[in-house]
C-alpha atoms as a PDB file:
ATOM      1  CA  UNK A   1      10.338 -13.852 -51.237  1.00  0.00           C
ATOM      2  CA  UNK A   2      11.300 -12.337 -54.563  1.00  0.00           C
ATOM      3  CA  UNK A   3       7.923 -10.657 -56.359  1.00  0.00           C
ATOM      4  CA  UNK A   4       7.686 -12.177 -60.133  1.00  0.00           C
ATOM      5  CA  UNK A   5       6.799  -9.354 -62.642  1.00  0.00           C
ATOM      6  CA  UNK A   6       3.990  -9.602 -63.177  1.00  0.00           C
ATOM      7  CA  UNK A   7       2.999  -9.484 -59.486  1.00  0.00           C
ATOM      8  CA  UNK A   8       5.641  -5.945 -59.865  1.00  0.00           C
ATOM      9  CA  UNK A   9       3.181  -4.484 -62.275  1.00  0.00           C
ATOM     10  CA  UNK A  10       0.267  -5.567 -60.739  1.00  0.00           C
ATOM     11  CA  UNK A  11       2.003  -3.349 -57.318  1.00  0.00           C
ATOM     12  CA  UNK A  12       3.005  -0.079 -59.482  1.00  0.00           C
ATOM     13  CA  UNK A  13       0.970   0.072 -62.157  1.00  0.00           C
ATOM     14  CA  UNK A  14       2.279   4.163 -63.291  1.00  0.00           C
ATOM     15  CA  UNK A  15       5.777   2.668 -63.523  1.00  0.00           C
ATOM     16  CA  UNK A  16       6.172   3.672 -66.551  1.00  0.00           C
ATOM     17  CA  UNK A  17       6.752   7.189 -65.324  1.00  0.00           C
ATOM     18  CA  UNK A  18       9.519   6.684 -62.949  1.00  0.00           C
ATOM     19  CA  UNK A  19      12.243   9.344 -64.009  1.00  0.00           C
ATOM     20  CA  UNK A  20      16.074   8.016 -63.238  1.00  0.00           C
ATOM     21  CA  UNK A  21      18.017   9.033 -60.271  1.00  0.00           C
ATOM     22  CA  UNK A  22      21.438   8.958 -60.767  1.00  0.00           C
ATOM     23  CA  UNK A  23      23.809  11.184 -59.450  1.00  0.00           C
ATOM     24  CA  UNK A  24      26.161  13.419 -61.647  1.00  0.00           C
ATOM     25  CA  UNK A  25      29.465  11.436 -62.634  1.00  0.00           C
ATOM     26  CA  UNK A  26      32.943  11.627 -61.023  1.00  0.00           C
ATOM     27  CA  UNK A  27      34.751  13.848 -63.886  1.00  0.00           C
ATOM     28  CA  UNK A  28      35.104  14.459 -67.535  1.00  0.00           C
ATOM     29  CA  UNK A  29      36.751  11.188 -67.946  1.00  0.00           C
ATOM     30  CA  UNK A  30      34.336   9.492 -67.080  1.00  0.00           C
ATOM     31  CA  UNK A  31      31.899  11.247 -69.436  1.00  0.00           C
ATOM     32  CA  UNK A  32      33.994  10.810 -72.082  1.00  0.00           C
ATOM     33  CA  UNK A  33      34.321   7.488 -71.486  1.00  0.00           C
ATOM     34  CA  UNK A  34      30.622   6.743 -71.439  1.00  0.00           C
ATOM     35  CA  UNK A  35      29.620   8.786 -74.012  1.00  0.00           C
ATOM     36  CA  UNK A  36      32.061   7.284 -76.374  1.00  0.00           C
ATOM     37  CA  UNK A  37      30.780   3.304 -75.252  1.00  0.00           C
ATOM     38  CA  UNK A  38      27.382   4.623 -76.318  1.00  0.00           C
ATOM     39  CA  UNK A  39      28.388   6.182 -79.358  1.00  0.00           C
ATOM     40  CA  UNK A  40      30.191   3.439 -80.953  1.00  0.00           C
ATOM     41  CA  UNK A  41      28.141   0.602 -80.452  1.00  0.00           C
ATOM     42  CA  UNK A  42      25.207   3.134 -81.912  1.00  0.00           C
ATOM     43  CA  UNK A  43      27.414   3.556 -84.511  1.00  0.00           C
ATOM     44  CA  UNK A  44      28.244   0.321 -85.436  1.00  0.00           C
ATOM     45  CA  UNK A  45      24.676  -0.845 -84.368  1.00  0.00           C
ATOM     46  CA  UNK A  46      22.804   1.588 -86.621  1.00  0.00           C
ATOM     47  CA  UNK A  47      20.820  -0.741 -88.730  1.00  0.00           C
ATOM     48  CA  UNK A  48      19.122  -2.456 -85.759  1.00  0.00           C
ATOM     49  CA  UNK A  49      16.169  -1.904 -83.220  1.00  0.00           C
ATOM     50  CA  UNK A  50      16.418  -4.526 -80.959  1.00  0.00           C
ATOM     51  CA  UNK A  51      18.175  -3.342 -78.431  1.00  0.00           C
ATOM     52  CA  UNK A  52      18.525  -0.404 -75.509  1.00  0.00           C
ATOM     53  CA  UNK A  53      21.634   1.220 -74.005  1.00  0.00           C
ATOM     54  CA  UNK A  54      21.345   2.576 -70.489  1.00  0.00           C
ATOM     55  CA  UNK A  55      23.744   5.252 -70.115  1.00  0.00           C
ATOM     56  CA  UNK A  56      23.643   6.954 -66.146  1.00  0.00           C
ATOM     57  CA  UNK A  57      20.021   4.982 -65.948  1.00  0.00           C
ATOM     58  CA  UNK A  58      18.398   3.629 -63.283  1.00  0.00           C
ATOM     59  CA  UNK A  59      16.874   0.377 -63.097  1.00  0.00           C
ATOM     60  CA  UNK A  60      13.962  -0.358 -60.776  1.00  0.00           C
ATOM     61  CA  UNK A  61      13.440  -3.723 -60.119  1.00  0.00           C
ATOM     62  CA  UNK A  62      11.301  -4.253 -56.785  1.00  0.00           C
ATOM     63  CA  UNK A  63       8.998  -2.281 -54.599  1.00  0.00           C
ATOM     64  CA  UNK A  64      11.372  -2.600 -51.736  1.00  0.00           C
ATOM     65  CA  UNK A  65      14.222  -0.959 -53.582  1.00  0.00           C
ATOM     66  CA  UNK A  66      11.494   2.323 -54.129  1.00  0.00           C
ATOM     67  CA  UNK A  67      10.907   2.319 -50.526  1.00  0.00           C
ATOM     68  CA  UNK A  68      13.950   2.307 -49.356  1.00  0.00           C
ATOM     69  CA  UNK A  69      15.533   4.830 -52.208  1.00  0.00           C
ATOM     70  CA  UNK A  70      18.098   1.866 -52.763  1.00  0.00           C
ATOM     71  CA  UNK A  71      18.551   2.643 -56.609  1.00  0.00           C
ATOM     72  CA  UNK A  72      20.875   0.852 -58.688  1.00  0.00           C
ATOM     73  CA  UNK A  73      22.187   2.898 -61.962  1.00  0.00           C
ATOM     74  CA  UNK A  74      25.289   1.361 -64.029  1.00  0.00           C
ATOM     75  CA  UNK A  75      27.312   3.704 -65.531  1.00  0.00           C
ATOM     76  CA  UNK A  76      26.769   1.654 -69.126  1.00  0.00           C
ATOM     77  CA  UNK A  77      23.973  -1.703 -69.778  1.00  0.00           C
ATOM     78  CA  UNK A  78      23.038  -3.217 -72.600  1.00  0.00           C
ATOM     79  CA  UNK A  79      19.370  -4.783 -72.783  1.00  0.00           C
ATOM     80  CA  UNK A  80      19.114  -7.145 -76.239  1.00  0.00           C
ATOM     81  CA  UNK A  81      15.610  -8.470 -77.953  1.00  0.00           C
ATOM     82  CA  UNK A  82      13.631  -5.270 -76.792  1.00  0.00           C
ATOM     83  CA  UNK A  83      12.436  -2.176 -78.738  1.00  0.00           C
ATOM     84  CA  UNK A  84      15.196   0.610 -79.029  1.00  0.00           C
ATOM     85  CA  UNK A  85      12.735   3.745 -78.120  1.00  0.00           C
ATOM     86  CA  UNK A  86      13.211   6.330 -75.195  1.00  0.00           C
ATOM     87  CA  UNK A  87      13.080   5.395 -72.368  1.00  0.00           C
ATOM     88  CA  UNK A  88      13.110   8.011 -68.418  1.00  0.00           C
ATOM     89  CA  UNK A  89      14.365   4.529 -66.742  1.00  0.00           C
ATOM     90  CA  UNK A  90      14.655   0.736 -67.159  1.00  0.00           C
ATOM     91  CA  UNK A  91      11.330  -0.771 -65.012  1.00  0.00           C
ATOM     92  CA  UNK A  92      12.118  -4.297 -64.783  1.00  0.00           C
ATOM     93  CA  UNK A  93       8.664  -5.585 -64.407  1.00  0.00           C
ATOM     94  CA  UNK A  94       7.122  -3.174 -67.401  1.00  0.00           C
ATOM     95  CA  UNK A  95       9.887  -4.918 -69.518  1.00  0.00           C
ATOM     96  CA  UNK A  96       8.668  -8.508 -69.286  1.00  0.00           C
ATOM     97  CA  UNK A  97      10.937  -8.960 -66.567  1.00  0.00           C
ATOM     98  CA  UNK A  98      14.320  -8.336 -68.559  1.00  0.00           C
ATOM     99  CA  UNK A  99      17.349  -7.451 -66.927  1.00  0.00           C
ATOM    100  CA  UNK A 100      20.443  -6.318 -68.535  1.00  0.00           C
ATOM    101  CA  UNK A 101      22.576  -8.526 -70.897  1.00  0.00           C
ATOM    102  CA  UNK A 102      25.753  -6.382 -70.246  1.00  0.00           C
ATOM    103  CA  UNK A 103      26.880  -4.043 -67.387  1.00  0.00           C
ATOM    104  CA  UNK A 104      29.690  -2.188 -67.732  1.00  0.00           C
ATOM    105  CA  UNK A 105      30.531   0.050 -64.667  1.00  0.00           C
ATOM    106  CA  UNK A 106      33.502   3.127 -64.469  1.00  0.00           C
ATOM    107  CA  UNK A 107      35.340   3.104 -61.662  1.00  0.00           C
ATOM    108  CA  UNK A 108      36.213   6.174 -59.188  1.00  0.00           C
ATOM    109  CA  UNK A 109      37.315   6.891 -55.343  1.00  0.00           C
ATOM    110  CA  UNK A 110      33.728   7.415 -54.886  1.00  0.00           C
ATOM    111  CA  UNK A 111      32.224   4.496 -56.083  1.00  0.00           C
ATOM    112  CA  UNK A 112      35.078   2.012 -57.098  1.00  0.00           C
ATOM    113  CA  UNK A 113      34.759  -0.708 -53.662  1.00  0.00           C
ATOM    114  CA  UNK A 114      30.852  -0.886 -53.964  1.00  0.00           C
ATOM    115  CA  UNK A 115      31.042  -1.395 -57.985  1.00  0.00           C
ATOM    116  CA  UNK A 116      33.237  -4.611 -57.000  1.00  0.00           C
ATOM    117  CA  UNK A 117      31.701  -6.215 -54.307  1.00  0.00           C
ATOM    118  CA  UNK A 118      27.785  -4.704 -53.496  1.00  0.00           C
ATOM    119  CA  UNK A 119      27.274  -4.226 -57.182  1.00  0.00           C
ATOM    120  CA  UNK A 120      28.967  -7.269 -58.656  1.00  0.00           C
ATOM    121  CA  UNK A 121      26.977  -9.728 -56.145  1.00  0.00           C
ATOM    122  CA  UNK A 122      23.252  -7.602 -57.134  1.00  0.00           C
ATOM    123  CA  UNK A 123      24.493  -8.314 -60.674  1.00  0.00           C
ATOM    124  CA  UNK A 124      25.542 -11.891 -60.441  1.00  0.00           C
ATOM    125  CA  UNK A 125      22.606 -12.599 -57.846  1.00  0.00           C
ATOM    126  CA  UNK A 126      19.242 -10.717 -58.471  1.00  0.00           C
ATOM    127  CA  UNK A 127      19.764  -9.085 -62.216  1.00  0.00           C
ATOM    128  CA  UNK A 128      21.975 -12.549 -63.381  1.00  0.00           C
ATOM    129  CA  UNK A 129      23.228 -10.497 -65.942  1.00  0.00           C
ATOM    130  CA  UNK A 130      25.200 -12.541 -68.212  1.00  0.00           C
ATOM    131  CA  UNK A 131      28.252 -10.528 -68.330  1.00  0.00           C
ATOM    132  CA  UNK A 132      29.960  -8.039 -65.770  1.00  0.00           C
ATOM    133  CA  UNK A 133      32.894  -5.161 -66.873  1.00  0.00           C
ATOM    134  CA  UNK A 134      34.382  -2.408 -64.887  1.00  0.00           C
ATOM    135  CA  UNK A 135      36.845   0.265 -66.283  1.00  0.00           C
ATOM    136  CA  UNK A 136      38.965   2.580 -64.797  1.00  0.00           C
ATOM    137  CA  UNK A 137      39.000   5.863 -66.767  1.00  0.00           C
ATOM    138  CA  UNK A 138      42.209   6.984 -64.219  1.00  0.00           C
ATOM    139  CA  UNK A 139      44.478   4.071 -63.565  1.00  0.00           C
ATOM    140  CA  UNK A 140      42.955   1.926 -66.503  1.00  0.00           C
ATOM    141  CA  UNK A 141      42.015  -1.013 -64.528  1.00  0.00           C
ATOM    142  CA  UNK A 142      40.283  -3.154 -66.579  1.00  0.00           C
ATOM    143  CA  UNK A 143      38.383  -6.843 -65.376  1.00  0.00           C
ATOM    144  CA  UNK A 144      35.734  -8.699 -67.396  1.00  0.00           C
ATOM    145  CA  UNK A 145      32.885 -11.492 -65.769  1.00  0.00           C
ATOM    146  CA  UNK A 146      30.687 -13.765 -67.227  1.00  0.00           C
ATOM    147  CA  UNK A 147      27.828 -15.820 -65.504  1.00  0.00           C
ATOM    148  CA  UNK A 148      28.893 -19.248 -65.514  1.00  0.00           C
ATOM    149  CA  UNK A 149      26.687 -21.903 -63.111  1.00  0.00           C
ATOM    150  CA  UNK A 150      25.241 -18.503 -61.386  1.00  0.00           C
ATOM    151  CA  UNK A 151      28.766 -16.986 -60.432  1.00  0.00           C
ATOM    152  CA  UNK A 152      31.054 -14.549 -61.723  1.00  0.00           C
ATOM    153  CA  UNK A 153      33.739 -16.263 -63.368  1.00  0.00           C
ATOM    154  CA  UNK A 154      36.487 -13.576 -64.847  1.00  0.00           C
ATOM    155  CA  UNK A 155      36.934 -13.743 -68.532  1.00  0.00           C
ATOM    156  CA  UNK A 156      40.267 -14.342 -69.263  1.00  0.00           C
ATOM    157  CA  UNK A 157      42.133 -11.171 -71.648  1.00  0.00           C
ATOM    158  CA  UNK A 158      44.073 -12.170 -75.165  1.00  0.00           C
ATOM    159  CA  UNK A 159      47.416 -11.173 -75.662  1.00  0.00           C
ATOM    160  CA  UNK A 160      46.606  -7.877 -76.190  1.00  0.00           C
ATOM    161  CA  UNK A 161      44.620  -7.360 -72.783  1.00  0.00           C
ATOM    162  CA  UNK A 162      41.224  -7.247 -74.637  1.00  0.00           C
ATOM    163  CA  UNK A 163      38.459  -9.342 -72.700  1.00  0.00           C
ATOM    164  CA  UNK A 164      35.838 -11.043 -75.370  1.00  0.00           C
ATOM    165  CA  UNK A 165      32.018 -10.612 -74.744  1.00  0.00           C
ATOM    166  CA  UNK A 166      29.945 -12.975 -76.096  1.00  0.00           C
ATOM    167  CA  UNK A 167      27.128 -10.823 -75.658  1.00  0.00           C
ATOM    168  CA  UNK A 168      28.550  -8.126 -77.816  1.00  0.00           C
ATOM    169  CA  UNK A 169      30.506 -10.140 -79.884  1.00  0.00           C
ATOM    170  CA  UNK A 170      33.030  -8.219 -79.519  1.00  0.00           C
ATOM    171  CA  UNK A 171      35.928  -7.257 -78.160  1.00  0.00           C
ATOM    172  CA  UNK A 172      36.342  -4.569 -75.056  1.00  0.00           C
ATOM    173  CA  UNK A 173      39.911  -3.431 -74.432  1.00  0.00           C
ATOM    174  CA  UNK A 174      42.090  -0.600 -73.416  1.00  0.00           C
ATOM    175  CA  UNK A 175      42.839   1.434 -76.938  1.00  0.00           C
ATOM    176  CA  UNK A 176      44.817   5.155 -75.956  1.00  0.00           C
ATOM    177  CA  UNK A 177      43.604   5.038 -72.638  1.00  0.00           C
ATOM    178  CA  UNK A 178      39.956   4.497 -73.466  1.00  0.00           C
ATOM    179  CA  UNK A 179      38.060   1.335 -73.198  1.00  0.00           C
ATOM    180  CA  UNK A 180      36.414   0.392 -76.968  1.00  0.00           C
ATOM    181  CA  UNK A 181      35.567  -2.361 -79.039  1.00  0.00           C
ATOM    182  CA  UNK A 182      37.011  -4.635 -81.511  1.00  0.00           C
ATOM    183  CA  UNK A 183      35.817  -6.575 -83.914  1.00  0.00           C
ATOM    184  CA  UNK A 184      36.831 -10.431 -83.408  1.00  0.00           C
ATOM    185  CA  UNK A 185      39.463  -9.864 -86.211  1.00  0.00           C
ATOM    186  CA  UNK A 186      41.122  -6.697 -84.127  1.00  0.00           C
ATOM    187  CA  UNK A 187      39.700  -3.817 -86.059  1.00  0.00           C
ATOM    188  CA  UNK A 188      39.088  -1.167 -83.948  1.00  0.00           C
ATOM    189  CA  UNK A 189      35.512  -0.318 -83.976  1.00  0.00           C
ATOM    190  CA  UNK A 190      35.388   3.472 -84.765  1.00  0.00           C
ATOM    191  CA  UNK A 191      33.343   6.281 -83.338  1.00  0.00           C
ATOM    192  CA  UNK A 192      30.661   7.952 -86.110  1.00  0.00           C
ATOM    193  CA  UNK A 193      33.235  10.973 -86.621  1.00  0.00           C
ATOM    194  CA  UNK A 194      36.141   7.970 -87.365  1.00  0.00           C
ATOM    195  CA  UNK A 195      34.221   6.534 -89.380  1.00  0.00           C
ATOM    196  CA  UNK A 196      33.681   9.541 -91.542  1.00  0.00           C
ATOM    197  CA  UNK A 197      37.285  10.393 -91.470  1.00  0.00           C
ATOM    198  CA  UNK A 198      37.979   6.918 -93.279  1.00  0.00           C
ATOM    199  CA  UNK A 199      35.392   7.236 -95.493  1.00  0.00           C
ATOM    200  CA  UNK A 200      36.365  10.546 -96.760  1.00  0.00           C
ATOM    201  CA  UNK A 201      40.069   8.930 -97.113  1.00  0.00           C
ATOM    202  CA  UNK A 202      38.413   6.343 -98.520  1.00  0.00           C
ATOM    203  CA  UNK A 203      36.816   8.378-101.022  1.00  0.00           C
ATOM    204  CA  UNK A 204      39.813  10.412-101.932  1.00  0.00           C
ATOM    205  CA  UNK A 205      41.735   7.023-102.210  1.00  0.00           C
ATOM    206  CA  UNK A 206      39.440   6.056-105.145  1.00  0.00           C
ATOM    207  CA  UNK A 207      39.375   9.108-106.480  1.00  0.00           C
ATOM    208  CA  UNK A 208      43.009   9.520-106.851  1.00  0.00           C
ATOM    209  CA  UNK A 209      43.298   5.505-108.247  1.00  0.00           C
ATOM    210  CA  UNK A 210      40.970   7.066-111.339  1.00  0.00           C
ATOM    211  CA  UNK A 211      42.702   9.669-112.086  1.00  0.00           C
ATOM    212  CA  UNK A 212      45.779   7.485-112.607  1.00  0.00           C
ATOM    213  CA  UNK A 213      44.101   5.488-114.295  1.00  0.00           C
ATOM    214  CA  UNK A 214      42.821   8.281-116.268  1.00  0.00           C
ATOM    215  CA  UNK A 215      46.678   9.502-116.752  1.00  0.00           C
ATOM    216  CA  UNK A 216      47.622   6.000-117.827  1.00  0.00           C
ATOM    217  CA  UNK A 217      44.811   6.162-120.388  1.00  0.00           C
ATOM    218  CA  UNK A 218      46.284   9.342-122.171  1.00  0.00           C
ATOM    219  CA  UNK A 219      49.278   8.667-121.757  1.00  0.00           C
ATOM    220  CA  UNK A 220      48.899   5.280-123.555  1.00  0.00           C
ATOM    221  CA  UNK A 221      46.331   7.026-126.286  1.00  0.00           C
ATOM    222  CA  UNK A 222      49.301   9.752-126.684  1.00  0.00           C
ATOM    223  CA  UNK A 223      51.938   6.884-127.732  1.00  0.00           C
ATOM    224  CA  UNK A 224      49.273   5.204-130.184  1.00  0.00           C
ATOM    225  CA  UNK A 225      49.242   8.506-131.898  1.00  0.00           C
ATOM    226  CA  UNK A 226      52.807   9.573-132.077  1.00  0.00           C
ATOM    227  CA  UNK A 227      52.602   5.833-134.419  1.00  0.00           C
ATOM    228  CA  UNK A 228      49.896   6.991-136.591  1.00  0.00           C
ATOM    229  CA  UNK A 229      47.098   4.675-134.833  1.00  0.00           C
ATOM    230  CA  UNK A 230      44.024   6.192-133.783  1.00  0.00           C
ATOM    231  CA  UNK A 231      42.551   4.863-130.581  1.00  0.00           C
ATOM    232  CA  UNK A 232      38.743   4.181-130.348  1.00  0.00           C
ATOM    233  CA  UNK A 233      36.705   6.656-128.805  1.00  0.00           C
END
């Protein structure tokens, strides 16, 4: 019989405290990988606060799962309509009881047949997270799920290969060898340090369409003169 949360809380009252234990990741792909998922939908996310990103953080979700050490960290979730602060873990029941909206887990030799079978049916059974990714950061497998009657149904890719998330609403799709998003229109959504590359470009763009302007001014004020007209000031 599955515990409700409140009946969770009522059990581990100190929850609160529980640090995360996840194990170190597979290579510098893969933290590469993750840190640029967090970083971009920070990024592009900065104006909000309702909403946490687990990055290499374990959820708790039952007192059987502490007994037994049987700890469940994706690589990358996504918890919506709940307060972006710090958090040392996500504790099911002292979060109301949410799960995550959207897992996203990176594959390696280590941990690639459990992300798609053990992992996907906790996900799709217990957590009934609405949507379900996994990313290879070495061969570039990519497959998308969404929850659809309580099963995993995959999300079909566009033409491109890019899966949509409804969750997100966004794109996720293989760009260089990385997985990022895109907005629904295809614009790549950039990390902060992209971002301030296009600004500055941006910014020297408009700087260099005034001072043409600027030269078409004089040059204009200079052929008014040479026929004896003053321009205005």
């Amino acid at each position: 019989m599955s515990l409700t949360a409140q009946q969770l809380a009522d059990l581990m009252p100190d929850a609160t405290q529980l640090e995360s234990n996840e194990p170190e990741m597979e290579s510098s792909l893969h933290y590469a990988q993750l840190a640029l998922l967090v970083a971009c939908l920070e990024w592009l996310w900065r104006e909000r606060t309702d909403f946490f990103i687990g990055a290499n953080l374990t959820i708790y979700f039952s007192r059987e799962q502490l007994k037994n050490k049987d700890f469940r960290g994706p690589d990358f979730f996504l918890v919506k309509r709940t307060a972006k602060r710090p958090r040392r873990s996500w504790v099911v029941w002292e979060e109301g009881g949410q799960y995550p909206d959207l897992i996203i887990e990176l594959l390696s030799d280590a941990t690639a047949q459990k992300d798609r079978t053990l992992k996907k049916t906790l996900y799709q059974d217990r957590f009934r997270t609405p949507e379900y990714f996994w990313f290879s950061p070495d061969t570039l497998e990519f497959e998308g799920f969404q929850l659809v009657n309580h099963h995993y149904e995959p999300i079909p890719p566009d033409e491109q290969g890019r899966r949509w998330s409804q969750i997100l609403g966004l794109y996720l799709g293989v760009n260089q060898g990385k997985l990022r998003y895109f907005q629904a229109n295809g614009d790549l959504v950039p990390t902060p340090e992209e971002a301030a590359a296009q600004a500055q470009i941006q910014a020297e763009q408009a700087q260099a369409q005034v001072q043409q302007a600027q030269a078409r001014a004089d040059r204009l004020a200079a052929q008014l003169r040479a026929l004896g007209i003053e321009p205005d000031s």
